[in-house]
PDB file of N, CA and C in Angstrom:
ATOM      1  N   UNK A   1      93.552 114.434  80.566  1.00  0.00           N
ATOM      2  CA  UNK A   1      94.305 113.224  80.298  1.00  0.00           C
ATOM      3  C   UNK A   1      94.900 112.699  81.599  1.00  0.00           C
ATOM      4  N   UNK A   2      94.624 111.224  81.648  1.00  0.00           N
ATOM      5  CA  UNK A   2      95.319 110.340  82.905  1.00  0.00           C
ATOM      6  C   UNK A   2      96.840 110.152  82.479  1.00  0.00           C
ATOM      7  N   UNK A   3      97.430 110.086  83.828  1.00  0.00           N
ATOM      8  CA  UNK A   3      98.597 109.110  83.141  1.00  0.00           C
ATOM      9  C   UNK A   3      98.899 108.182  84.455  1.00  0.00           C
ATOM     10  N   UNK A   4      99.730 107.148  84.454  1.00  0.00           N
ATOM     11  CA  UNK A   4      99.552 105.952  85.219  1.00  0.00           C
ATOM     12  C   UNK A   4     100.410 106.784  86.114  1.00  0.00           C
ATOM     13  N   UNK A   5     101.079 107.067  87.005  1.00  0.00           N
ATOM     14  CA  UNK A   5     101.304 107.795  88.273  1.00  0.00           C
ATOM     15  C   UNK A   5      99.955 108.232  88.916  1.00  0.00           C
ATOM     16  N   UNK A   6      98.770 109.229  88.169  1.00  0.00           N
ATOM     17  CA  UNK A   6      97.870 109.529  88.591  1.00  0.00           C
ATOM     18  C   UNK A   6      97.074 108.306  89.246  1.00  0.00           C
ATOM     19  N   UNK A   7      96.798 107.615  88.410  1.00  0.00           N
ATOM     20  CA  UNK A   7      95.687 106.439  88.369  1.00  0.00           C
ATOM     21  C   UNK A   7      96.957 105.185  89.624  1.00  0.00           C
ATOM     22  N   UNK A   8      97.769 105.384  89.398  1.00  0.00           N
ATOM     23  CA  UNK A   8      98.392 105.061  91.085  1.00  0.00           C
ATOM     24  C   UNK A   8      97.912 105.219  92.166  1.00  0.00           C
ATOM     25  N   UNK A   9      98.722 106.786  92.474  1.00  0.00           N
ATOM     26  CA  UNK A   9      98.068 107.641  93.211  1.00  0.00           C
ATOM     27  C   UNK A   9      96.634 107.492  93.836  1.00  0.00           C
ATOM     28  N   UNK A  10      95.617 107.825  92.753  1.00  0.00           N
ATOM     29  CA  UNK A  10      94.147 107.514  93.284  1.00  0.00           C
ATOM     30  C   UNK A  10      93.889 106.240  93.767  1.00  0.00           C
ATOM     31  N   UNK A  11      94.394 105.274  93.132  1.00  0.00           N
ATOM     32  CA  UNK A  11      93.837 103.927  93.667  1.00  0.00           C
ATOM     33  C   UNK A  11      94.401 103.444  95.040  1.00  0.00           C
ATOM     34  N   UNK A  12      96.168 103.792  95.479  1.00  0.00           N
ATOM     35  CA  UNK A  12      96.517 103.643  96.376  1.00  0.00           C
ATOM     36  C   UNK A  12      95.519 104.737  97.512  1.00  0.00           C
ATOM     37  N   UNK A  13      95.083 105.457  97.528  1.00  0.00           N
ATOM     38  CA  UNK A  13      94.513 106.274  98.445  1.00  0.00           C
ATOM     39  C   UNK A  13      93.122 105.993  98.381  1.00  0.00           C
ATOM     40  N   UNK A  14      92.613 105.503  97.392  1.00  0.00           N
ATOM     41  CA  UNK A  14      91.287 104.997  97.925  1.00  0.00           C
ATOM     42  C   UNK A  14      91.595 103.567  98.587  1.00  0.00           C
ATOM     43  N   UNK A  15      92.631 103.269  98.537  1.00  0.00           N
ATOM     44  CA  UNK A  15      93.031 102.143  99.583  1.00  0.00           C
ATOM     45  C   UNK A  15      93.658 102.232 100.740  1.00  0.00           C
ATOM     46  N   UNK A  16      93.482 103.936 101.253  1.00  0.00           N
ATOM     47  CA  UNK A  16      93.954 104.712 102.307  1.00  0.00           C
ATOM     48  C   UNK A  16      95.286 104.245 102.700  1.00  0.00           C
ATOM     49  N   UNK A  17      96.059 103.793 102.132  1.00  0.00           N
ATOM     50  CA  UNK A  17      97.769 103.604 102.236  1.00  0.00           C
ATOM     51  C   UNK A  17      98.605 104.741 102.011  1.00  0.00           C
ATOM     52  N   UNK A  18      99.616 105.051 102.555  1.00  0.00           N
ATOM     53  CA  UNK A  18     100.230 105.989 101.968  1.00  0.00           C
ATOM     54  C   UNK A  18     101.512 105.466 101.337  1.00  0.00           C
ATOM     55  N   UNK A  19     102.708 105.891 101.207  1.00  0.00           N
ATOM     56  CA  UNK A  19     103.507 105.983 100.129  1.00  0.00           C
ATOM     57  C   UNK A  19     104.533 104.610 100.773  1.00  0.00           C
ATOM     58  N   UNK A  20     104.479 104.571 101.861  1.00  0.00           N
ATOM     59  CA  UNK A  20     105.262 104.339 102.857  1.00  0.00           C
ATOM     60  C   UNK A  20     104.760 102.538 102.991  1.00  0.00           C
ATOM     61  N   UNK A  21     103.345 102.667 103.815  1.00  0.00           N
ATOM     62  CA  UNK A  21     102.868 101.190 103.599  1.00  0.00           C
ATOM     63  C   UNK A  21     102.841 100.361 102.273  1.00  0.00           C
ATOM     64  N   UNK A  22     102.357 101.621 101.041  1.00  0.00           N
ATOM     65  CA  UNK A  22     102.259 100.859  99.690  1.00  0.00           C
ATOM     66  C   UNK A  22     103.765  99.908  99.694  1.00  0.00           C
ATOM     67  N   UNK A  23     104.762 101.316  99.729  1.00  0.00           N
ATOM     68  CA  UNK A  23     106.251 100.479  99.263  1.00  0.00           C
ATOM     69  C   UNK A  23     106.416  99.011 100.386  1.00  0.00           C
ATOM     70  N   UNK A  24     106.019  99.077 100.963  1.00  0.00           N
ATOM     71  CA  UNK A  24     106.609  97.853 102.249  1.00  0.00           C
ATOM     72  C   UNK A  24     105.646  96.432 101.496  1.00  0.00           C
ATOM     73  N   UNK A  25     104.272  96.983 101.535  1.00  0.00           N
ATOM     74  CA  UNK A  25     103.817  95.751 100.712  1.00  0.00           C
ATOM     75  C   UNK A  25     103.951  95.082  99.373  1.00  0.00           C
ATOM     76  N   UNK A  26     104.911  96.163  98.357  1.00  0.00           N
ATOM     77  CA  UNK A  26     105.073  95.820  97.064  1.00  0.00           C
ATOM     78  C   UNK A  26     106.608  95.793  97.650  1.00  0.00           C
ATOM     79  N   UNK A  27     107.551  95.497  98.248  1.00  0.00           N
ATOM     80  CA  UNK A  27     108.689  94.677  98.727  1.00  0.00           C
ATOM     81  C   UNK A  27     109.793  96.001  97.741  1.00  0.00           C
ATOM     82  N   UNK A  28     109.438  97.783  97.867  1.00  0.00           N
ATOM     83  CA  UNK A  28     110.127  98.484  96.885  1.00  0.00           C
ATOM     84  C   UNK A  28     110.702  99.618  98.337  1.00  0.00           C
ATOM     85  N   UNK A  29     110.964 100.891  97.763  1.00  0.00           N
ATOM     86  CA  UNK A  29     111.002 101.636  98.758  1.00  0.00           C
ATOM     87  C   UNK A  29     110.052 102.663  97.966  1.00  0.00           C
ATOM     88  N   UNK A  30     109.991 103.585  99.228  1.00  0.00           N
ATOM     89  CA  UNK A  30     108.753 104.762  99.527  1.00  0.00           C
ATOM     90  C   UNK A  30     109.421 105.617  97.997  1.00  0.00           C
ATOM     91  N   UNK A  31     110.743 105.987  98.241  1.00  0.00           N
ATOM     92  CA  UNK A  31     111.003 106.604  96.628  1.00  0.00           C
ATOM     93  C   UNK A  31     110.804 106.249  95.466  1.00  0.00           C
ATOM     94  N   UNK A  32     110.973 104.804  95.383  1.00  0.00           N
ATOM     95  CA  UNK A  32     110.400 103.866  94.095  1.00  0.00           C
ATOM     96  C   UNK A  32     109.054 104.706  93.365  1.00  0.00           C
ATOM     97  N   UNK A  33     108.296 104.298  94.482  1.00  0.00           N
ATOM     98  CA  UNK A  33     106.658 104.607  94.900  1.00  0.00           C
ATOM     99  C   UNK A  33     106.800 105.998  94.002  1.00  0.00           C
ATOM    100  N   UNK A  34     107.201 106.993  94.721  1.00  0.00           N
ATOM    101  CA  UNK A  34     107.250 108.155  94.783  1.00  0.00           C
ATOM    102  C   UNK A  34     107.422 109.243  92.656  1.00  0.00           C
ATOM    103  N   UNK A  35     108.493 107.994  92.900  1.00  0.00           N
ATOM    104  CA  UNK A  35     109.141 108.121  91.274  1.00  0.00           C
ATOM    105  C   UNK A  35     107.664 107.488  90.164  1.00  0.00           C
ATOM    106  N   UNK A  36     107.125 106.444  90.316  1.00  0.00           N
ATOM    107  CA  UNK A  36     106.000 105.929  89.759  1.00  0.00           C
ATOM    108  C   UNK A  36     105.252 106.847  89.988  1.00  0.00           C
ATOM    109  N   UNK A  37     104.259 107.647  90.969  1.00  0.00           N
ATOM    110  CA  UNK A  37     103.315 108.700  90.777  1.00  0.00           C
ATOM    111  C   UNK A  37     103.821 109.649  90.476  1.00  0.00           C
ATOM    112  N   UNK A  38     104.843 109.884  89.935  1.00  0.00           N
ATOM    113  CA  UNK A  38     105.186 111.148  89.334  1.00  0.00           C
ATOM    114  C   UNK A  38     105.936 110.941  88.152  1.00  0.00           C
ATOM    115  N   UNK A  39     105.723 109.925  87.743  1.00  0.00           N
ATOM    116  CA  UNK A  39     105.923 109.409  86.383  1.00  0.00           C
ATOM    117  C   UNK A  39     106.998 109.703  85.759  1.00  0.00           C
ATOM    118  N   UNK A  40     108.276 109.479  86.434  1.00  0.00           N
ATOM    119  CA  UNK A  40     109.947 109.585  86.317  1.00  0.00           C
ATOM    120  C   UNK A  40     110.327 108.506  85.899  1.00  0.00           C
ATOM    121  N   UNK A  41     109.730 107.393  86.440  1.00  0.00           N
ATOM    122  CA  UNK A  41     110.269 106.035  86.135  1.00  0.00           C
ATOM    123  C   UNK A  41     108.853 105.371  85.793  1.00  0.00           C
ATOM    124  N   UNK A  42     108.530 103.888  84.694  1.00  0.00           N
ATOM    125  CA  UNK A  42     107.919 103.153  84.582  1.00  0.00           C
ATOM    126  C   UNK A  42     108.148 101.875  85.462  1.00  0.00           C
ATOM    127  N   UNK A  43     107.212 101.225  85.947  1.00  0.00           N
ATOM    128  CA  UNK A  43     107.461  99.845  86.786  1.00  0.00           C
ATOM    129  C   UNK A  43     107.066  98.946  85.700  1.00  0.00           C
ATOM    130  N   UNK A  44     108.146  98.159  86.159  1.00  0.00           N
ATOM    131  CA  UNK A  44     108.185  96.778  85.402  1.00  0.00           C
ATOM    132  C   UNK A  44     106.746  95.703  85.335  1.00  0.00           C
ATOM    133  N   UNK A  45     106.579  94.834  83.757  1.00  0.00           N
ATOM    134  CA  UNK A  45     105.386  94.239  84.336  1.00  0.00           C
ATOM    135  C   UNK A  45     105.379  93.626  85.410  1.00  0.00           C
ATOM    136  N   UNK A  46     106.637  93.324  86.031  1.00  0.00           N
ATOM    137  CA  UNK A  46     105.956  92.256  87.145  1.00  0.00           C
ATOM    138  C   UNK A  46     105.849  93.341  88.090  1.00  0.00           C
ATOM    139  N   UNK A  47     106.017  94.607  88.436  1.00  0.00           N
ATOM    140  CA  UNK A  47     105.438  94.931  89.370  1.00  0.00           C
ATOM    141  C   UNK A  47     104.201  96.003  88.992  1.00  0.00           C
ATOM    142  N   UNK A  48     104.047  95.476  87.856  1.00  0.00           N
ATOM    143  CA  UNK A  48     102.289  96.381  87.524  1.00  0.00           C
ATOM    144  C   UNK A  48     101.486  95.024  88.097  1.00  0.00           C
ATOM    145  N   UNK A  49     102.258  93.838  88.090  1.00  0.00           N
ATOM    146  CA  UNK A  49     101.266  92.631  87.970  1.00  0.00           C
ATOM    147  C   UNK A  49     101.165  92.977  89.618  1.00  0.00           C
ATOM    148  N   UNK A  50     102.232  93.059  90.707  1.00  0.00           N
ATOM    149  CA  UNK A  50     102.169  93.247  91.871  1.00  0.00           C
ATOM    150  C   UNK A  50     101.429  94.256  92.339  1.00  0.00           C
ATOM    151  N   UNK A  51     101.352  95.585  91.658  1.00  0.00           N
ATOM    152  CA  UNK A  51     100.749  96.884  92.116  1.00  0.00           C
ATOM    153  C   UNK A  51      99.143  96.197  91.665  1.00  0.00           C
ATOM    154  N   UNK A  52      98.601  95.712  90.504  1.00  0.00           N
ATOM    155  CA  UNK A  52      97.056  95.166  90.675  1.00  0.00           C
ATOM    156  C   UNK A  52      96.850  93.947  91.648  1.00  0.00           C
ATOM    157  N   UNK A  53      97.682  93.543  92.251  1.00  0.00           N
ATOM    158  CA  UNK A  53      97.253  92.721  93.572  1.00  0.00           C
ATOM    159  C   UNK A  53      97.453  93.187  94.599  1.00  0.00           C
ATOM    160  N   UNK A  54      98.345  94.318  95.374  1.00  0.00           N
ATOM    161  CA  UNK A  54      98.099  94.518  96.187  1.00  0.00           C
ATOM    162  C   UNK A  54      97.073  95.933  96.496  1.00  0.00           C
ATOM    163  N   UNK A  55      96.343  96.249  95.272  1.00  0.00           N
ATOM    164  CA  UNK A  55      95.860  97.563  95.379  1.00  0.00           C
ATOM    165  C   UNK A  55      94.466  96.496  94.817  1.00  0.00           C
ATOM    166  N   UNK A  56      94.208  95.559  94.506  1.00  0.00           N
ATOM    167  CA  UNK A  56      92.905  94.727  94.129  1.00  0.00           C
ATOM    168  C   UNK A  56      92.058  95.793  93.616  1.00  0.00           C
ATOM    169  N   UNK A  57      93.030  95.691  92.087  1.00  0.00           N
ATOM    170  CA  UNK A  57      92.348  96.505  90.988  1.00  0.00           C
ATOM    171  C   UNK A  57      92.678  95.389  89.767  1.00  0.00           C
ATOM    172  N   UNK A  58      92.451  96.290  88.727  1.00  0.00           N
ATOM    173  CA  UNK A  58      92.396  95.949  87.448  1.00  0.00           C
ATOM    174  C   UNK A  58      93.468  96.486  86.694  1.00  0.00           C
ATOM    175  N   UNK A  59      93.753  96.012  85.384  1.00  0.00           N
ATOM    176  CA  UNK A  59      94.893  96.558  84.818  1.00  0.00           C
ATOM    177  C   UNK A  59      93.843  97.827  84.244  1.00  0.00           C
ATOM    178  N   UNK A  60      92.455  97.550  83.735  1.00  0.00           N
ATOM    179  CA  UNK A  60      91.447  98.487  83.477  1.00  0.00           C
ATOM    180  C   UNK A  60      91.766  99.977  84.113  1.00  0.00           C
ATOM    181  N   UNK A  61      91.833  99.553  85.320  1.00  0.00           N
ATOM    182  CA  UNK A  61      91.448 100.728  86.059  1.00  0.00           C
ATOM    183  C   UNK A  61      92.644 101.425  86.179  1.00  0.00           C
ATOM    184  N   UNK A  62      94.084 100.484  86.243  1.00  0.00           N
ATOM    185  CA  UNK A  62      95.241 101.064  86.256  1.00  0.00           C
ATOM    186  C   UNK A  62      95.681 102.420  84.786  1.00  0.00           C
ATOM    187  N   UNK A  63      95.276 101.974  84.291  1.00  0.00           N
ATOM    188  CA  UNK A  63      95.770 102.139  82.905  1.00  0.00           C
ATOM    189  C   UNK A  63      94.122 103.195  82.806  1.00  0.00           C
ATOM    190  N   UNK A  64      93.520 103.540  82.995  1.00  0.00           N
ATOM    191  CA  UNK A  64      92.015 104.053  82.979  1.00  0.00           C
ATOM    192  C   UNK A  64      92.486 105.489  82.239  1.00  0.00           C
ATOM    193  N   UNK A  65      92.028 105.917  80.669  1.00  0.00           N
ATOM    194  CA  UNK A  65      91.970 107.038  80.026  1.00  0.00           C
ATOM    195  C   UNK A  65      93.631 107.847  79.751  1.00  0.00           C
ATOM    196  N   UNK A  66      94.613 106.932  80.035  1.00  0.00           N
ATOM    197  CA  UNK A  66      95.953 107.157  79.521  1.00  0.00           C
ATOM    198  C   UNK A  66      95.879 106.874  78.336  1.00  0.00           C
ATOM    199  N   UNK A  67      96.284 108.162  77.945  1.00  0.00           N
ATOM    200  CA  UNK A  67      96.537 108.500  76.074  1.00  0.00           C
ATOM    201  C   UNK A  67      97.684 107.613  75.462  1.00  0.00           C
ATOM    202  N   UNK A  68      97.885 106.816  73.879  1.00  0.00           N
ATOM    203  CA  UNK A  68      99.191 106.188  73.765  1.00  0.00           C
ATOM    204  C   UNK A  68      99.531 107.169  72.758  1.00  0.00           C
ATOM    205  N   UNK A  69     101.010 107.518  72.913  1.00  0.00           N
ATOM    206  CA  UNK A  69     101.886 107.910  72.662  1.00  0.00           C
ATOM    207  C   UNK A  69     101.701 108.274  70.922  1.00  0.00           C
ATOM    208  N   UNK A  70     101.148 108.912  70.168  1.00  0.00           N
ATOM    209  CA  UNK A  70     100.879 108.907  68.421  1.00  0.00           C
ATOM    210  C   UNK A  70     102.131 108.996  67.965  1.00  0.00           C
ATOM    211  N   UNK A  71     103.052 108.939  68.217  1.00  0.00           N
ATOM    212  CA  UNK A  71     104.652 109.032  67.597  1.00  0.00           C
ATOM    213  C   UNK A  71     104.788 107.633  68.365  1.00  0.00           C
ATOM    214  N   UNK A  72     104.418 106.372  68.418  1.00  0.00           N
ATOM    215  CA  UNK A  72     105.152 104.928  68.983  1.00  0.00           C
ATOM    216  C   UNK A  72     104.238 104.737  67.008  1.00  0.00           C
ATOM    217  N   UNK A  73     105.232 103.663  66.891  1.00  0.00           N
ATOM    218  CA  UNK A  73     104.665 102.906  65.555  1.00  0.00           C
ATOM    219  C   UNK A  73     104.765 101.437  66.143  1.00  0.00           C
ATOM    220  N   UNK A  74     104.416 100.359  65.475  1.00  0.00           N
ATOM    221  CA  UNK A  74     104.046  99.442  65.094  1.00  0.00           C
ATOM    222  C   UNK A  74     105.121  98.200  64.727  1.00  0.00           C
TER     223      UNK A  74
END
């Protein structure tokens, strides 16, 4: 099972950035960053909308084989 820290993670590094450049270009700090791949904190849509533009991905790929939650209802 994925979860969106992972699918972070990978995509920022196949975009050979590290934690440091990511945060400077998404206008956050390196801990922000840090807290998102390790899935402490959720980022807001507008900065999922920011993390698929500056990582020129997809929400697809962001979100890629993360399980939803069977205890969320409707």
């Amino acid at each position: 099972m994925s979860t969106f820290g992972k699918n972070l993670k990978n995509l920022r590094n196949l975009n050979k950035m590290n934690q440091r450049e990511f945060a400077l270009k998404m206008n956050t700090s390196q801990q922000r960053v840090s807290e998102w791949e390790c899935d402490k904190v959720e980022p807001s849509l507008y900065n999922i909308i920011k993390i698929i533009n500056v990582l020129d991905t997809t929400f697809e790929e962001l979100t890629e084989g993360i399980s939803v939650d069977n205890n969320l209802q409707d």
